[in-house]
C-alpha atoms as a PDB file:
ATOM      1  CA  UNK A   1      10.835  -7.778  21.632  1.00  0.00           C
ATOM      2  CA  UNK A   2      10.706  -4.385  20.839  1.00  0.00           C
ATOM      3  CA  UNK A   3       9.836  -3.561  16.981  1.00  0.00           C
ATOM      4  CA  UNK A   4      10.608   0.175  15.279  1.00  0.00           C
ATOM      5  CA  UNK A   5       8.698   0.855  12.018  1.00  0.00           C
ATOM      6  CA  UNK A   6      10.167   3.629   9.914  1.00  0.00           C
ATOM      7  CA  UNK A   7       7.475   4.398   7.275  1.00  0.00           C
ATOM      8  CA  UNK A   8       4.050   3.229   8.876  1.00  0.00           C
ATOM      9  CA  UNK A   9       2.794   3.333   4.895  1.00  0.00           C
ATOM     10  CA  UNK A  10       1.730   0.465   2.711  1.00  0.00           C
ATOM     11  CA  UNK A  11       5.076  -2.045   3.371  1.00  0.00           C
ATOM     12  CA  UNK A  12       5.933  -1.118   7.051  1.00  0.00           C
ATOM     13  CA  UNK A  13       2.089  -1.068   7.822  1.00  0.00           C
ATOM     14  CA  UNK A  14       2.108  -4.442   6.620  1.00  0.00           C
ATOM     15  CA  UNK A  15       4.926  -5.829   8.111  1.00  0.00           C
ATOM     16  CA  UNK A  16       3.883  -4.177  11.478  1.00  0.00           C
ATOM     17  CA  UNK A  17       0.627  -6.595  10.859  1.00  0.00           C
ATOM     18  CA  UNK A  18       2.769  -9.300  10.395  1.00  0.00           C
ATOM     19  CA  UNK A  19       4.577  -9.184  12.783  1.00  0.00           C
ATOM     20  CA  UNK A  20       2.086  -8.479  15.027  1.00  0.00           C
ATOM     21  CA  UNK A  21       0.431 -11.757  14.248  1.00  0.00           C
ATOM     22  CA  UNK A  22       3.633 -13.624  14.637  1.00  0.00           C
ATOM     23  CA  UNK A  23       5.048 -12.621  17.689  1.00  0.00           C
ATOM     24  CA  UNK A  24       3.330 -12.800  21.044  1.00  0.00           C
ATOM     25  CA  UNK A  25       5.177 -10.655  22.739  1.00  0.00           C
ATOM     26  CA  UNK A  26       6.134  -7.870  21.281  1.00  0.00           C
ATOM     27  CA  UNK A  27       5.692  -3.795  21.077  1.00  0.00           C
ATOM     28  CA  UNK A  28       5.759  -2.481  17.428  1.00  0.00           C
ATOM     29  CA  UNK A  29       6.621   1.300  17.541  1.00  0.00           C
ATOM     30  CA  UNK A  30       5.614   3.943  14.509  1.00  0.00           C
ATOM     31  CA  UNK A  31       7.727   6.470  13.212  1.00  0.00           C
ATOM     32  CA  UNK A  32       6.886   8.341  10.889  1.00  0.00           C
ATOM     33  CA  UNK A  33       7.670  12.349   9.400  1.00  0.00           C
ATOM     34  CA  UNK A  34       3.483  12.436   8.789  1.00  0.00           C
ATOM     35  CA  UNK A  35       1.968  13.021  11.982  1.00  0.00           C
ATOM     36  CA  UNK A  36      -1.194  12.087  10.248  1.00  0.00           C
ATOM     37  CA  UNK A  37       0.192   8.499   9.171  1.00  0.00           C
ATOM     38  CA  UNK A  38       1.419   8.112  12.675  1.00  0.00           C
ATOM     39  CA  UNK A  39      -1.956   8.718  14.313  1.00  0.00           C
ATOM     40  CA  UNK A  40      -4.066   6.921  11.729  1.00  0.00           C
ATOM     41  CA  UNK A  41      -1.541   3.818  12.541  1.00  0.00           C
ATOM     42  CA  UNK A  42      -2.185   3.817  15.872  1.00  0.00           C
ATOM     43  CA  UNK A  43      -5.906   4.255  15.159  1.00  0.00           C
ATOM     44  CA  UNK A  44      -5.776   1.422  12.868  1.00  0.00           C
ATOM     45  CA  UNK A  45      -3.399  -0.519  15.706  1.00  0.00           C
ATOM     46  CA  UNK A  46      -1.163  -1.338  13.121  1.00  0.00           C
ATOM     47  CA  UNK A  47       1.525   0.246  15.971  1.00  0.00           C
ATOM     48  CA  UNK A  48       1.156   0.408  20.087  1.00  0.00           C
ATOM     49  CA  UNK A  49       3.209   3.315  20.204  1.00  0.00           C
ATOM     50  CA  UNK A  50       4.351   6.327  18.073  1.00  0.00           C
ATOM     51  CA  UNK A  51       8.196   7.908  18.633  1.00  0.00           C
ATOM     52  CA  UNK A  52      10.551  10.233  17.549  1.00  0.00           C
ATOM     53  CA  UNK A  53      13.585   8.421  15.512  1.00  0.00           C
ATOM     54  CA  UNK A  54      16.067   8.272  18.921  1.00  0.00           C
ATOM     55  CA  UNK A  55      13.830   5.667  20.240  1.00  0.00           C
ATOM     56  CA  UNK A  56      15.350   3.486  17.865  1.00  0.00           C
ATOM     57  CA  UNK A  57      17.985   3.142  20.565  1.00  0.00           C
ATOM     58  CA  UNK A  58      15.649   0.900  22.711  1.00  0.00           C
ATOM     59  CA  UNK A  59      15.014  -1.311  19.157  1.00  0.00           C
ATOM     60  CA  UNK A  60      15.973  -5.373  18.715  1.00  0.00           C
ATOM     61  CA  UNK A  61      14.521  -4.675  15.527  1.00  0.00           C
ATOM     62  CA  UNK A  62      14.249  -1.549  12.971  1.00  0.00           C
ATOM     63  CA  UNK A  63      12.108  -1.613   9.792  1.00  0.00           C
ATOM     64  CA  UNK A  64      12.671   0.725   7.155  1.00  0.00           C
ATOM     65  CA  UNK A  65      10.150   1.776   5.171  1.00  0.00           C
ATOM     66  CA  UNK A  66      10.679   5.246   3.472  1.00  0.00           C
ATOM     67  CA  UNK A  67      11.171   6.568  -0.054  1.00  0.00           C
ATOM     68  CA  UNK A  68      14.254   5.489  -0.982  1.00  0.00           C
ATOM     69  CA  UNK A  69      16.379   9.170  -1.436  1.00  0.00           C
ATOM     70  CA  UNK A  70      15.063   9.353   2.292  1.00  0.00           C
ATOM     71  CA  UNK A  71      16.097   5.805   3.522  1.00  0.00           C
ATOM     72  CA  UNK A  72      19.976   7.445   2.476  1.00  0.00           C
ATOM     73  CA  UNK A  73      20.029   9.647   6.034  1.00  0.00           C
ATOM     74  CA  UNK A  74      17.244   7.469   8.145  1.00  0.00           C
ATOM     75  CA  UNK A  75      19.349   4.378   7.998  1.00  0.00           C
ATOM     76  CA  UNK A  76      22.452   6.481   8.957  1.00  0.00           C
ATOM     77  CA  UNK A  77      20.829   8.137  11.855  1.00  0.00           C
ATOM     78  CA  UNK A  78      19.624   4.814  12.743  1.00  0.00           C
ATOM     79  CA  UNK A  79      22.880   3.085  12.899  1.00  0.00           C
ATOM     80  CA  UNK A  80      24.523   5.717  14.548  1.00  0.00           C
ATOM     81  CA  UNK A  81      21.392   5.085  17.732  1.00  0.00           C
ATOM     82  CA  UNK A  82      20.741   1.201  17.734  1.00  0.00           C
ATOM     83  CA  UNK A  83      22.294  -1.216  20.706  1.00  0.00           C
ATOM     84  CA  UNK A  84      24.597  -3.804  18.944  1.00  0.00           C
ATOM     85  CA  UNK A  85      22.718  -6.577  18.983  1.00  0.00           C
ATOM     86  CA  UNK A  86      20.153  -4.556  16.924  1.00  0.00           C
ATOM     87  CA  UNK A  87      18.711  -5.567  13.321  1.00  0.00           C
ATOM     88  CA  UNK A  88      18.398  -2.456  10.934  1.00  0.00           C
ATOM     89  CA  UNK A  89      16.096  -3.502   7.599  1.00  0.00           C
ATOM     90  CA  UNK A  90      15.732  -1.454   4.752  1.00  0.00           C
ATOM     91  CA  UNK A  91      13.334  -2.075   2.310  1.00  0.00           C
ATOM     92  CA  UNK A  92      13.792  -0.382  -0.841  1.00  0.00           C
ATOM     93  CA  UNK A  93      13.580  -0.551  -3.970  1.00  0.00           C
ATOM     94  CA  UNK A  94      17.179   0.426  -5.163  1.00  0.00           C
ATOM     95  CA  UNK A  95      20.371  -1.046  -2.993  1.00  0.00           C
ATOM     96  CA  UNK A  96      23.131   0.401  -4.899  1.00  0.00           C
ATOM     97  CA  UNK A  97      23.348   4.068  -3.847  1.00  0.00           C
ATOM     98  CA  UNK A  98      22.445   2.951  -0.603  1.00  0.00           C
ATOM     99  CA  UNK A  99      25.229   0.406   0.068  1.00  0.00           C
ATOM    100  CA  UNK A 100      27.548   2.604  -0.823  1.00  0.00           C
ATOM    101  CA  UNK A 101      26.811   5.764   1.214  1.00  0.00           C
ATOM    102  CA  UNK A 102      27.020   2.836   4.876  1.00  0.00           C
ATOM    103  CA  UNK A 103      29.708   0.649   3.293  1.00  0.00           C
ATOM    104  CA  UNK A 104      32.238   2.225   5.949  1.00  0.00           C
ATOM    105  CA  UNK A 105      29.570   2.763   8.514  1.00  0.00           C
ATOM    106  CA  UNK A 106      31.004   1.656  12.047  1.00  0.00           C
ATOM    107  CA  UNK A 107      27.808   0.178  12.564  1.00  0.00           C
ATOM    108  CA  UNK A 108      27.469  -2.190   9.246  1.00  0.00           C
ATOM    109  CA  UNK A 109      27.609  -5.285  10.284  1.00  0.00           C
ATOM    110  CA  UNK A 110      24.043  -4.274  11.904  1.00  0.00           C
ATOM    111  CA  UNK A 111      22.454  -3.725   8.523  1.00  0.00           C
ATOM    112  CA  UNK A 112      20.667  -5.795   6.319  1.00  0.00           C
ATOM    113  CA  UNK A 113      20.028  -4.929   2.499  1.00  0.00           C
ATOM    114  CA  UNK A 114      16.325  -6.159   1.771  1.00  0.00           C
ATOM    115  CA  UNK A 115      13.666  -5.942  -0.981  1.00  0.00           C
ATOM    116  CA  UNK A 116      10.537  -7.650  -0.407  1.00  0.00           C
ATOM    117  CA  UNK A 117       8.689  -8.154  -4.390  1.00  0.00           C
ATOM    118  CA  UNK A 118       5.516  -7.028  -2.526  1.00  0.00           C
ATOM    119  CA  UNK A 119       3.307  -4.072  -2.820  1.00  0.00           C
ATOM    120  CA  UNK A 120       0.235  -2.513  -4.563  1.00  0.00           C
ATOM    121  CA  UNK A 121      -0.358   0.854  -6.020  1.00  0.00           C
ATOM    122  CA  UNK A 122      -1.914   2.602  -2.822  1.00  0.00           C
ATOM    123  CA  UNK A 123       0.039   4.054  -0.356  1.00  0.00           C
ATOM    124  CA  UNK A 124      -0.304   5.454   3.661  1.00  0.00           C
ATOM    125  CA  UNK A 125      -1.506   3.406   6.803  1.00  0.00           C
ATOM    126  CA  UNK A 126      -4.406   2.767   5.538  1.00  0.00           C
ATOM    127  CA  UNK A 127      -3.035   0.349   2.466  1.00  0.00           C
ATOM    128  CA  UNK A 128      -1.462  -1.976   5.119  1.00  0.00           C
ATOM    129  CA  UNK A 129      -2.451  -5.767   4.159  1.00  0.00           C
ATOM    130  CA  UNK A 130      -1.803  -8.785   6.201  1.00  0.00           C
ATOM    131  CA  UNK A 131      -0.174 -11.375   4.800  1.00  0.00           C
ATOM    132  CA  UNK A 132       1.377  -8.897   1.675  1.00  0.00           C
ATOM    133  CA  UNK A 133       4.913 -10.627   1.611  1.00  0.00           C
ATOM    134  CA  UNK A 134       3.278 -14.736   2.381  1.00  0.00           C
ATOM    135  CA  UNK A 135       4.755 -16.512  -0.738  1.00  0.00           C
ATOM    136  CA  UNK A 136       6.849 -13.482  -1.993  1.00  0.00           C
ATOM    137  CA  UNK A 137      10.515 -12.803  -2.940  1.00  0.00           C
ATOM    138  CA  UNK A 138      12.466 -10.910  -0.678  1.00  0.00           C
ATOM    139  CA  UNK A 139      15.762 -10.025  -2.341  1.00  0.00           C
ATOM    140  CA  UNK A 140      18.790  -9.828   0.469  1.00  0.00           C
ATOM    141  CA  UNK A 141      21.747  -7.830  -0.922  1.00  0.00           C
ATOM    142  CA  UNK A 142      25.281  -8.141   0.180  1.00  0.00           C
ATOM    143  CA  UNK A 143      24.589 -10.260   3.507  1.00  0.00           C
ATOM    144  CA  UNK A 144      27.867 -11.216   3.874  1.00  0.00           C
ATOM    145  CA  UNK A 145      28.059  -7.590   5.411  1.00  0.00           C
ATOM    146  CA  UNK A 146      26.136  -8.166   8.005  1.00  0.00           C
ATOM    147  CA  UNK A 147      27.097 -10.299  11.077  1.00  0.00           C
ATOM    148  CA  UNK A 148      25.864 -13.817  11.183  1.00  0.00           C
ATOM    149  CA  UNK A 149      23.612 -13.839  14.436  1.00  0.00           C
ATOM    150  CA  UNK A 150      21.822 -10.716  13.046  1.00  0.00           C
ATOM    151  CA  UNK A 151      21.419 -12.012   9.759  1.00  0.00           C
ATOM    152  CA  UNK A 152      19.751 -15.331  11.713  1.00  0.00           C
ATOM    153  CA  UNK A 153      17.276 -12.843  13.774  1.00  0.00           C
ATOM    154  CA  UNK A 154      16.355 -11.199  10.055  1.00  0.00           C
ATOM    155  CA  UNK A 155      16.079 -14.567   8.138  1.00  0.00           C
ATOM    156  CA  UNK A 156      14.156 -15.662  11.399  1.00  0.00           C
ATOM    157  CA  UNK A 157      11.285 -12.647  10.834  1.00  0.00           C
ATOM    158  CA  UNK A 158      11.316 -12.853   7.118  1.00  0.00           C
ATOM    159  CA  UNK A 159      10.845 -17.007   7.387  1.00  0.00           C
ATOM    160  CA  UNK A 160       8.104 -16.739   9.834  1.00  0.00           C
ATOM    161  CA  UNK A 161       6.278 -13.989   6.997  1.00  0.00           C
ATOM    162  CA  UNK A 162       6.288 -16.577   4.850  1.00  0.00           C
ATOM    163  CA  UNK A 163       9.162 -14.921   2.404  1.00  0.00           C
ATOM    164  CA  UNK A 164      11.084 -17.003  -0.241  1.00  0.00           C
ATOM    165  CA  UNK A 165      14.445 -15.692   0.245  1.00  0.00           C
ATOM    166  CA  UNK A 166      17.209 -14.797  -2.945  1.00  0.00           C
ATOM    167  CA  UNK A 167      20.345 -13.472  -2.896  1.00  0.00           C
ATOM    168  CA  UNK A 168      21.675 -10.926  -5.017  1.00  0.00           C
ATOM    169  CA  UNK A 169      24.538  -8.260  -5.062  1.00  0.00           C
ATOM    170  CA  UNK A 170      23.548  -4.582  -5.316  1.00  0.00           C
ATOM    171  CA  UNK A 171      24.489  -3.927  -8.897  1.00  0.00           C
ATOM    172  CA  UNK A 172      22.702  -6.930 -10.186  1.00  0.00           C
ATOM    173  CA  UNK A 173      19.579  -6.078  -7.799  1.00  0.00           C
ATOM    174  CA  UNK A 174      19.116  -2.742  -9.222  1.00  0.00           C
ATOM    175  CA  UNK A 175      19.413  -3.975 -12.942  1.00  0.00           C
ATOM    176  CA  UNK A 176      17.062  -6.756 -12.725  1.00  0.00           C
ATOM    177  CA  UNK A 177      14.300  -4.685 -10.486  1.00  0.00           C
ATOM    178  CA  UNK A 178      14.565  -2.050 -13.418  1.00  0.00           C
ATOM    179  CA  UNK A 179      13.450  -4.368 -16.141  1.00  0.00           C
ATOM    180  CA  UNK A 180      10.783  -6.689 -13.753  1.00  0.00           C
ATOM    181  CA  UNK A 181       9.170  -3.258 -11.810  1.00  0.00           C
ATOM    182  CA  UNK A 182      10.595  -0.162 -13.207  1.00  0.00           C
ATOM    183  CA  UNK A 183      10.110  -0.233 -16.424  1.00  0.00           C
ATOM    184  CA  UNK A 184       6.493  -1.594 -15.506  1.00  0.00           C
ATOM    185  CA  UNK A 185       5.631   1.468 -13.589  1.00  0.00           C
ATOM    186  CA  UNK A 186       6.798   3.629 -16.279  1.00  0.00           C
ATOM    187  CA  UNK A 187       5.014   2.140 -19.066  1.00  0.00           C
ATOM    188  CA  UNK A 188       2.186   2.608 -16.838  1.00  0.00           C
ATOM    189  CA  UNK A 189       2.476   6.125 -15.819  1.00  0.00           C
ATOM    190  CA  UNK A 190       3.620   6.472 -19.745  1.00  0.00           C
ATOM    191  CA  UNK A 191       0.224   4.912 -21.047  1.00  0.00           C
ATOM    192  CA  UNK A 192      -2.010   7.074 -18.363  1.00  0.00           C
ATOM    193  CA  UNK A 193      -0.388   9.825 -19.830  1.00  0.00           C
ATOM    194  CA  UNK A 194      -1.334   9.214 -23.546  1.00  0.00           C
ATOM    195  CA  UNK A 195      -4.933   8.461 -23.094  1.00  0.00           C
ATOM    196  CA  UNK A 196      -5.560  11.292 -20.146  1.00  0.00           C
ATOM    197  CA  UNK A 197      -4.073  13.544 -23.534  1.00  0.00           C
ATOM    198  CA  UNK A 198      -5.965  12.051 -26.214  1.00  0.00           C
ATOM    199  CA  UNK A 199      -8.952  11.617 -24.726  1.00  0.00           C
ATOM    200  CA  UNK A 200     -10.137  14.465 -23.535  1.00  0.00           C
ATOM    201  CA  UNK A 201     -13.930  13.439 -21.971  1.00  0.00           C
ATOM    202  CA  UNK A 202     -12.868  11.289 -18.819  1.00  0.00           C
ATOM    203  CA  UNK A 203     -16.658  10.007 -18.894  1.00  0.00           C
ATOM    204  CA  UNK A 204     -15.626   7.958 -21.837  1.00  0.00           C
ATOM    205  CA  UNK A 205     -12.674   6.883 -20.181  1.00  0.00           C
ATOM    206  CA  UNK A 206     -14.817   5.325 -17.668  1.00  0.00           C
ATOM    207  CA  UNK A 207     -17.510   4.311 -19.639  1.00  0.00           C
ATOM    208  CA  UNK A 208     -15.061   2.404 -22.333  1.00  0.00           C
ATOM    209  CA  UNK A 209     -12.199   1.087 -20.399  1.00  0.00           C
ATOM    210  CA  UNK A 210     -11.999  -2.575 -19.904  1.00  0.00           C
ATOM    211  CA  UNK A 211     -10.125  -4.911 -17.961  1.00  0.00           C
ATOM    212  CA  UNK A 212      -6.864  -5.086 -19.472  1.00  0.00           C
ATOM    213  CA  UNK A 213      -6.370  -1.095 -19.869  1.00  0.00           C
ATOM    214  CA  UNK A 214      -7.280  -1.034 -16.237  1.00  0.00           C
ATOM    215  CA  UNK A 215      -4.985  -3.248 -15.119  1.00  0.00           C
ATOM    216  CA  UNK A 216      -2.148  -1.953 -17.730  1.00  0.00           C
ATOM    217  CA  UNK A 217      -2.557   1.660 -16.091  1.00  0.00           C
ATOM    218  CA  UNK A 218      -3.098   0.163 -12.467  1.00  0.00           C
ATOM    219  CA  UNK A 219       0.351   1.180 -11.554  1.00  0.00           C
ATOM    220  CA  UNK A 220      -0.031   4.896 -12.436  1.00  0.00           C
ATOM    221  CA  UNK A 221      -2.002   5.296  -9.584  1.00  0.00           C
ATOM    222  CA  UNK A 222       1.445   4.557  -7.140  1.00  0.00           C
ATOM    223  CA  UNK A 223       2.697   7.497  -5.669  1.00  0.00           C
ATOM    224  CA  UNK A 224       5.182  10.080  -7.596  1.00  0.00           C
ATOM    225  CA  UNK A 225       6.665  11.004  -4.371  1.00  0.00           C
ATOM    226  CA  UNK A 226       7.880   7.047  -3.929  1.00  0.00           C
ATOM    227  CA  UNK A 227       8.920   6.296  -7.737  1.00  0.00           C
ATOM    228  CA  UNK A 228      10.644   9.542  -8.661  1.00  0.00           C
ATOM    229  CA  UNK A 229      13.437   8.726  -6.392  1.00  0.00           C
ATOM    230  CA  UNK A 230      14.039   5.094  -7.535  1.00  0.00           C
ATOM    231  CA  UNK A 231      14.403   6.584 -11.242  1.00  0.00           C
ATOM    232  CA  UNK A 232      17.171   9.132 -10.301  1.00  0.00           C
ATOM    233  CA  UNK A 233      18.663   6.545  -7.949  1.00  0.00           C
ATOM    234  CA  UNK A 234      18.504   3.780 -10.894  1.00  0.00           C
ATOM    235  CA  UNK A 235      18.693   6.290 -13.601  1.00  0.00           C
ATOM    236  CA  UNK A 236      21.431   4.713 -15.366  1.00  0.00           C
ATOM    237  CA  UNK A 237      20.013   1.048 -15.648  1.00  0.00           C
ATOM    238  CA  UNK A 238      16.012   2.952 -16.504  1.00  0.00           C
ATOM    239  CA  UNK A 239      17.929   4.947 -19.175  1.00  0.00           C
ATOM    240  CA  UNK A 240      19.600   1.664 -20.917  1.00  0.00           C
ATOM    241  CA  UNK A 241      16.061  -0.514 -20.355  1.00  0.00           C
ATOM    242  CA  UNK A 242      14.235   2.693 -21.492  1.00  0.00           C
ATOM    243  CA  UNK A 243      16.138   2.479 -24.797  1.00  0.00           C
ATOM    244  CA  UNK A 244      15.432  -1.333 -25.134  1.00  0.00           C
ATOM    245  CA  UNK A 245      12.058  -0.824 -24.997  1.00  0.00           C
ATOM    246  CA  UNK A 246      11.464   2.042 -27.039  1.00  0.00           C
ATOM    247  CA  UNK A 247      13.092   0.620 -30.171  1.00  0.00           C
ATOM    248  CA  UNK A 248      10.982  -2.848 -29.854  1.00  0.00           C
ATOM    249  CA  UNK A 249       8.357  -0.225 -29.743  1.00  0.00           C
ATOM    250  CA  UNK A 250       9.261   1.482 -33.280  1.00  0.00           C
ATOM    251  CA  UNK A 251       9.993  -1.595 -34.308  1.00  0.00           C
ATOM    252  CA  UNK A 252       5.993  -2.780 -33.799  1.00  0.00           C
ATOM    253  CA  UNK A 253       5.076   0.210 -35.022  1.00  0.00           C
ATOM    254  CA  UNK A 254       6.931  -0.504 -38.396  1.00  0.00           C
ATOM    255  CA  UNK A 255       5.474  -3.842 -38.778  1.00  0.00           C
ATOM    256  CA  UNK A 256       2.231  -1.856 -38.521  1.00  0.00           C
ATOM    257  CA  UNK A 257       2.761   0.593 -41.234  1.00  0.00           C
ATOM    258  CA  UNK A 258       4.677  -2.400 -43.834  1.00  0.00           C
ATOM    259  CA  UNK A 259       1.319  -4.195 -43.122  1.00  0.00           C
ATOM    260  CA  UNK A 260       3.724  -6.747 -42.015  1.00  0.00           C
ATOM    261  CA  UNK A 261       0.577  -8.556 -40.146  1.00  0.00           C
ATOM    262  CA  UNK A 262       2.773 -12.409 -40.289  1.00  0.00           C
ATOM    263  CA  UNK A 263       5.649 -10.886 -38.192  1.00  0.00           C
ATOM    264  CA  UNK A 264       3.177  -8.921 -35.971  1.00  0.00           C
ATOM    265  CA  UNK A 265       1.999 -12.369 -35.371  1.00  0.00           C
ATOM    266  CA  UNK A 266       5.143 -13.616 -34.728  1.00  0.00           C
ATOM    267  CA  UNK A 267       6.170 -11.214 -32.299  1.00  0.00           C
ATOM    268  CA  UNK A 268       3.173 -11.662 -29.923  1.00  0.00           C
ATOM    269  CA  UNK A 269       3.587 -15.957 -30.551  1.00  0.00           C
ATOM    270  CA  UNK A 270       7.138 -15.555 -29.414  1.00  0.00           C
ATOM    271  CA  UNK A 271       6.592 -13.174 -26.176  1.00  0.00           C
ATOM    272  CA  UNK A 272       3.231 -15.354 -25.090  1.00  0.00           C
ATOM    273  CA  UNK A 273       6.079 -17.775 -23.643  1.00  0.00           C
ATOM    274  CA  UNK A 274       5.538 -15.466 -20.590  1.00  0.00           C
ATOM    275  CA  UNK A 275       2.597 -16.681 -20.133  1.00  0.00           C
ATOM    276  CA  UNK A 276       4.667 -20.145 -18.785  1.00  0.00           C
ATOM    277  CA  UNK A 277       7.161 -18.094 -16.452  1.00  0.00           C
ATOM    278  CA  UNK A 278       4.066 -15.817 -14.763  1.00  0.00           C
ATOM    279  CA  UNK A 279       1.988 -18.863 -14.376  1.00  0.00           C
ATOM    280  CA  UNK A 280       4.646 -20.370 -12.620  1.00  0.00           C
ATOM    281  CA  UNK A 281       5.489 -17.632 -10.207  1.00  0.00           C
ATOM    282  CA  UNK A 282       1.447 -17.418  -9.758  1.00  0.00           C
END
């Protein structure tokens, strides 16, 4: 079996250990714009072999793993090179846009929509993880698109990874991502912001920051060149959740300043019933 990974970063790194670990006979192949991240993947053997993107034509399966304003053209080109019996998987983080731009591809049918729920905030070979996406939701989007026997060869990689599978149509993927990872990584990049401003001396920073502002601003360290694409691609669903949030915001803020300290109460009682739907997840 012969393996393309588009994006030999943090999520096709990983999936090129994986899959490496899965399948005895196979060749995984790197592709990637970074001629850096292409030779540090082959140092790290995350790949056997590096390529330019017309190799895909010798591919049973493609991975891609790119920004997602980039993924718009690379899973294009890619359809327009693979055999038929080929398996082309994108992996980002907004399917709308994206779906719509290869809805009248010639090649659809050899497409699958996917979003693995996997990650951390590091990015490049050198993030890869084995076993990232054991026990993790991989959203599928609009499978009925893509023909049966490919969708079997997909389902096939993605079951042997360990992936809990859900499906979901475009649309409703890129709302619900926006309020479950969006709006997480800007609150994060949001709350950086603040205390980079306000406090000035980073020593203190360091010296005084505990657990739970680390791990509040632990997504502010993902890349801008990743995220800033996903927000103009899901700008419209960011903008409405943005707007949500900020007035439960002012509204906190209020309770503050009517020294309204019962309903403060109250309003951290009432969201702690996360607590029940992490745990479960976890």
């Amino acid at each position: 079996m012969r393996v393309h990974i588009i994006g030999v970063g943090l999520i096709g790194g990983s999936f090129a250990l994986d899959i490496r670990n899965t399948y005895s006979n196979v060749t995984l192949v790197g592709i990637d714009k970074n001629q850096e991240n292409q030779k540090r993947a082959l140092e790290l053997e995350l790949v056997d072999e590096v390529a330019e993107i017309e190799d895909v034509a010798t591919s049973d399966i493609v991975i891609i793993a790119v920004p997602v304003d980039v993924s718009l053209n690379v899973v294009k080109q890619v359809l327009d090179l693979v055999k038929d019996d080929a398996i082309v998987i994108d992996t980002g983080s907004t399917k709308g846009k994206l779906c719509e731009e290869i809805a009248i591809h010639e090649k659809r049918r050899n497409f699958l929509a996917a979003h693995p729920i996997a990650g951390t905030e590091f990015s490049g070979p050198d993030a890869a993880i084995a076993n990232l996406f054991r026990n993790k939701t991989n959203i599928i989007c609009e499978v009925e698109k893509t023909t049966f026997k490919l969708q079997e060869k997909a389902l096939d990689l993605f079951q042997k990874l360990g992936m809990r599978i859900c499906y979901m149509d475009a649309k409703s993927h890129d709302r619900h991502i926006a309020y479950v990872s969006h709006l997480s990584h800007i609150s994060s990049f949001m709350l950086g912001k603040t205390v980079l401003e306000k406090e000035k001396n980073e020593r203190n920073i360091f010296d005084l920051a505990g657990s739970g502002f680390a791990s509040t601003v632990r997504l502010a360290k993902s890349s801008p060149a990743m995220w800033t694409p996903i927000f103009e691609q899901n700008k419209e669903n960011v903008v409405e959740i943005l707007n949500e949030y900020i007035l439960n915001l002012v509204n906190f803020k209020n309770l503050l300043e009517d020294d309204n300290f019962e309903e403060v109460y109250q309003e951290m009682e009432t969201t702690n019933h996360i607590k029940a739907i992490l745990n479960g997840i976890n």
